[in-house]
Protein backbone atom coordinates (compact mmCIF):
# COMPACT_ATOMS: atom_id res chain seq x y z
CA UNK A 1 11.21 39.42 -16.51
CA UNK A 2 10.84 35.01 -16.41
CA UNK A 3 8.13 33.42 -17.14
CA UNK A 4 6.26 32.08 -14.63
CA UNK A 5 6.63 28.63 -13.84
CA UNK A 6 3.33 26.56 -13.72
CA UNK A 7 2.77 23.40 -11.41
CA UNK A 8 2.59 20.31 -12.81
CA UNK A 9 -0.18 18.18 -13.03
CA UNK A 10 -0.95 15.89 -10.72
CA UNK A 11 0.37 12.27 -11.15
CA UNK A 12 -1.12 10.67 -8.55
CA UNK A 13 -4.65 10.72 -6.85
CA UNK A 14 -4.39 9.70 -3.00
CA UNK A 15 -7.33 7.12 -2.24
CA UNK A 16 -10.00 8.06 0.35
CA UNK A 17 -9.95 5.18 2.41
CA UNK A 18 -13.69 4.03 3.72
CA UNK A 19 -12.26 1.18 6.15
CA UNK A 20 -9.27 -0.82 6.47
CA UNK A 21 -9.35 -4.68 7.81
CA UNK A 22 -5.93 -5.84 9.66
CA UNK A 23 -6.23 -9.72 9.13
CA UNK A 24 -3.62 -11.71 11.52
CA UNK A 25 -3.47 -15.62 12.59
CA UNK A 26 -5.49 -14.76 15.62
CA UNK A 27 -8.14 -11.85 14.73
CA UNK A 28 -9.70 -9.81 11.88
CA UNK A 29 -9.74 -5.81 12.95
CA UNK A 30 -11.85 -3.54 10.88
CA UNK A 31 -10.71 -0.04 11.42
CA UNK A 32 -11.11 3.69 10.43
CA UNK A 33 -8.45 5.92 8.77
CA UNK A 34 -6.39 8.29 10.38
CA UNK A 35 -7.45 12.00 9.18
CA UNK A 36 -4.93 12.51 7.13
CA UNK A 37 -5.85 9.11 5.40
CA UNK A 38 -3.33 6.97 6.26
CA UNK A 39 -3.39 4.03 8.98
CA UNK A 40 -1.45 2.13 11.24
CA UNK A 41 -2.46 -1.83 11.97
CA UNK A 42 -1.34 -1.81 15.54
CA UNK A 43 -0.07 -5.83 14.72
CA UNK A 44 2.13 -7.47 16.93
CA UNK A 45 3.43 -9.87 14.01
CA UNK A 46 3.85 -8.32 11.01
CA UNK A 47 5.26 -10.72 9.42
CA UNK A 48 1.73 -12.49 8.88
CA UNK A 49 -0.52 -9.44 8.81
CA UNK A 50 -2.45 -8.96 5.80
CA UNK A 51 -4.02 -5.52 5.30
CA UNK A 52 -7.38 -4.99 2.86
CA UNK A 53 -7.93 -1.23 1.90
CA UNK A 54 -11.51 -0.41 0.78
CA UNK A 55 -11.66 3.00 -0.94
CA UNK A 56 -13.88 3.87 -3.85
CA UNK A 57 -11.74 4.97 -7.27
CA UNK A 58 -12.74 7.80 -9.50
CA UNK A 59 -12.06 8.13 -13.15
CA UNK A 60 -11.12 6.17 -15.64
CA UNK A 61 -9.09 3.39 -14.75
CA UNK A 62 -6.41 2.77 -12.36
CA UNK A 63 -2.95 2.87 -14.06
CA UNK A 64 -0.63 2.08 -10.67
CA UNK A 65 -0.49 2.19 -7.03
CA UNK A 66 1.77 3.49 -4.77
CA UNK A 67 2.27 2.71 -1.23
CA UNK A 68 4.30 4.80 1.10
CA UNK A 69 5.87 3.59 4.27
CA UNK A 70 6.47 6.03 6.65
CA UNK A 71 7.71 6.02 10.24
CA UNK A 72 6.70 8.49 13.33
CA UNK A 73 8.96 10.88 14.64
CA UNK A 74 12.07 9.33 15.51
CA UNK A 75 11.01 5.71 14.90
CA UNK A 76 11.91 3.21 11.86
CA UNK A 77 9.50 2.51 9.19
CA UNK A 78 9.59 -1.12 9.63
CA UNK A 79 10.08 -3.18 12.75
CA UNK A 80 13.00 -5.37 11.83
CA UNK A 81 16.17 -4.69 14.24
CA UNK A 82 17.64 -2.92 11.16
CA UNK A 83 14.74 -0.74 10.61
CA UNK A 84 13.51 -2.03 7.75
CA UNK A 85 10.37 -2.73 6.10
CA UNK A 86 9.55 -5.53 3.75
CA UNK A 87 6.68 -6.05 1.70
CA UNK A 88 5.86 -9.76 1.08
CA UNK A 89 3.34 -9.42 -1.59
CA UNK A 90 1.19 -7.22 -2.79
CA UNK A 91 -2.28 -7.17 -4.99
CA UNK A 92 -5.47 -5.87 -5.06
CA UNK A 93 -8.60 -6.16 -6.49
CA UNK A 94 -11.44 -3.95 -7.75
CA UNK A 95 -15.08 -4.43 -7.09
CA UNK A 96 -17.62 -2.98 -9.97
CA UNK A 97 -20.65 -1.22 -8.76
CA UNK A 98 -22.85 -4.65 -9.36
CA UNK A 99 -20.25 -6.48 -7.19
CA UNK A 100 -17.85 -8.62 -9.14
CA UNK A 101 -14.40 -8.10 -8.48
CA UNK A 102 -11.63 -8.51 -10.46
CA UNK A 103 -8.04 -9.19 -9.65
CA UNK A 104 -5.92 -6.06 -11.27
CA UNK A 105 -2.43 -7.60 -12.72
CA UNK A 106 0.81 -5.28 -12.57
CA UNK A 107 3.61 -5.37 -14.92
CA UNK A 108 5.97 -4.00 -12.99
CA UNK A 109 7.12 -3.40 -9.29
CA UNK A 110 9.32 -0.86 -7.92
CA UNK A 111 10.80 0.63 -4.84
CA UNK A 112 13.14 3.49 -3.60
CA UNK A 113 15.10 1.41 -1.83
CA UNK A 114 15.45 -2.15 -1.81
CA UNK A 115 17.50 -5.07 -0.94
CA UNK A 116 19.18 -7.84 -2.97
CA UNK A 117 17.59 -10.31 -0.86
CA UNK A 118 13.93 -8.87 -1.12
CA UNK A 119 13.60 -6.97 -4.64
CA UNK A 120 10.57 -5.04 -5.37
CA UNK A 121 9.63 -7.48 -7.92
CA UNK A 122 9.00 -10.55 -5.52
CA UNK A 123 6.00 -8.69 -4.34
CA UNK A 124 4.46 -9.50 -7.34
CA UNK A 125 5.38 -13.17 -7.72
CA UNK A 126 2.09 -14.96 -5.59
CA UNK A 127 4.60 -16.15 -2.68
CA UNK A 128 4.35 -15.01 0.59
CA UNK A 129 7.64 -16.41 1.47
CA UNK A 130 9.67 -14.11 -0.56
């Protein structure tokens, strides 16, 4: 008989959202998660819709983030014409229990599928334009 093959640990720890602001040019939304913690921001121009994610983080220390992109049934992820979304920038920030808050630097960026016009990287850079 095999050996039995054992699960691996886990690599990632999904955040428990508490409440997540959709920021546009023409109103701030605070909102609730969906149950299965993720969230939609209902924004009629993404392309200037910032989104700030509050969720309290256990452990240690935060080694990466990961955000997933995923479309409903028969729908696109993004709302380009091709389908696509892009991710202008991205950075976050953690607030200690006596309220400072820190801005978290990455080294890297990466995505599963990107183009050569928008590389993962950009998201990283401090421009909004790329």
């Amino acid at each position: 008989m095999g050996t039995a093959l054992s699960r691996p640990a886990e690599r990632w720890t999904v955040l428990a959202p508490e409440e997540i602001t959709t920021i546009t040019e023409d109103e701030e939304r605070v909102g609730l998660p969906n149950a299965d913690r993720s969230f939609t921001t209902g924004a009629r121009d993404p392309v200037r819709t910032r989104c700030v994610v509050e969720a309290p983080v256990a452990g240690r220390g935060v080694t990466g983030l990961r955000l997933e992109a995923l479309a409903d049934l028969g729908s696109k992820a993004g709302r380009a014409r091709s389908g696509d979304f892009h991710l202008a920038e991205f950075s976050a920030m953690l607030k200690t229990p006596e309220g400072a808050q820190h801005k978290l630097e990455f080294a890297t960026a990466r995505a599963d599928f990107e183009t050569k016009a928008a590389p993962a990287k950009d998201t990283l850079d401090g421009d909004n334009t790329t």
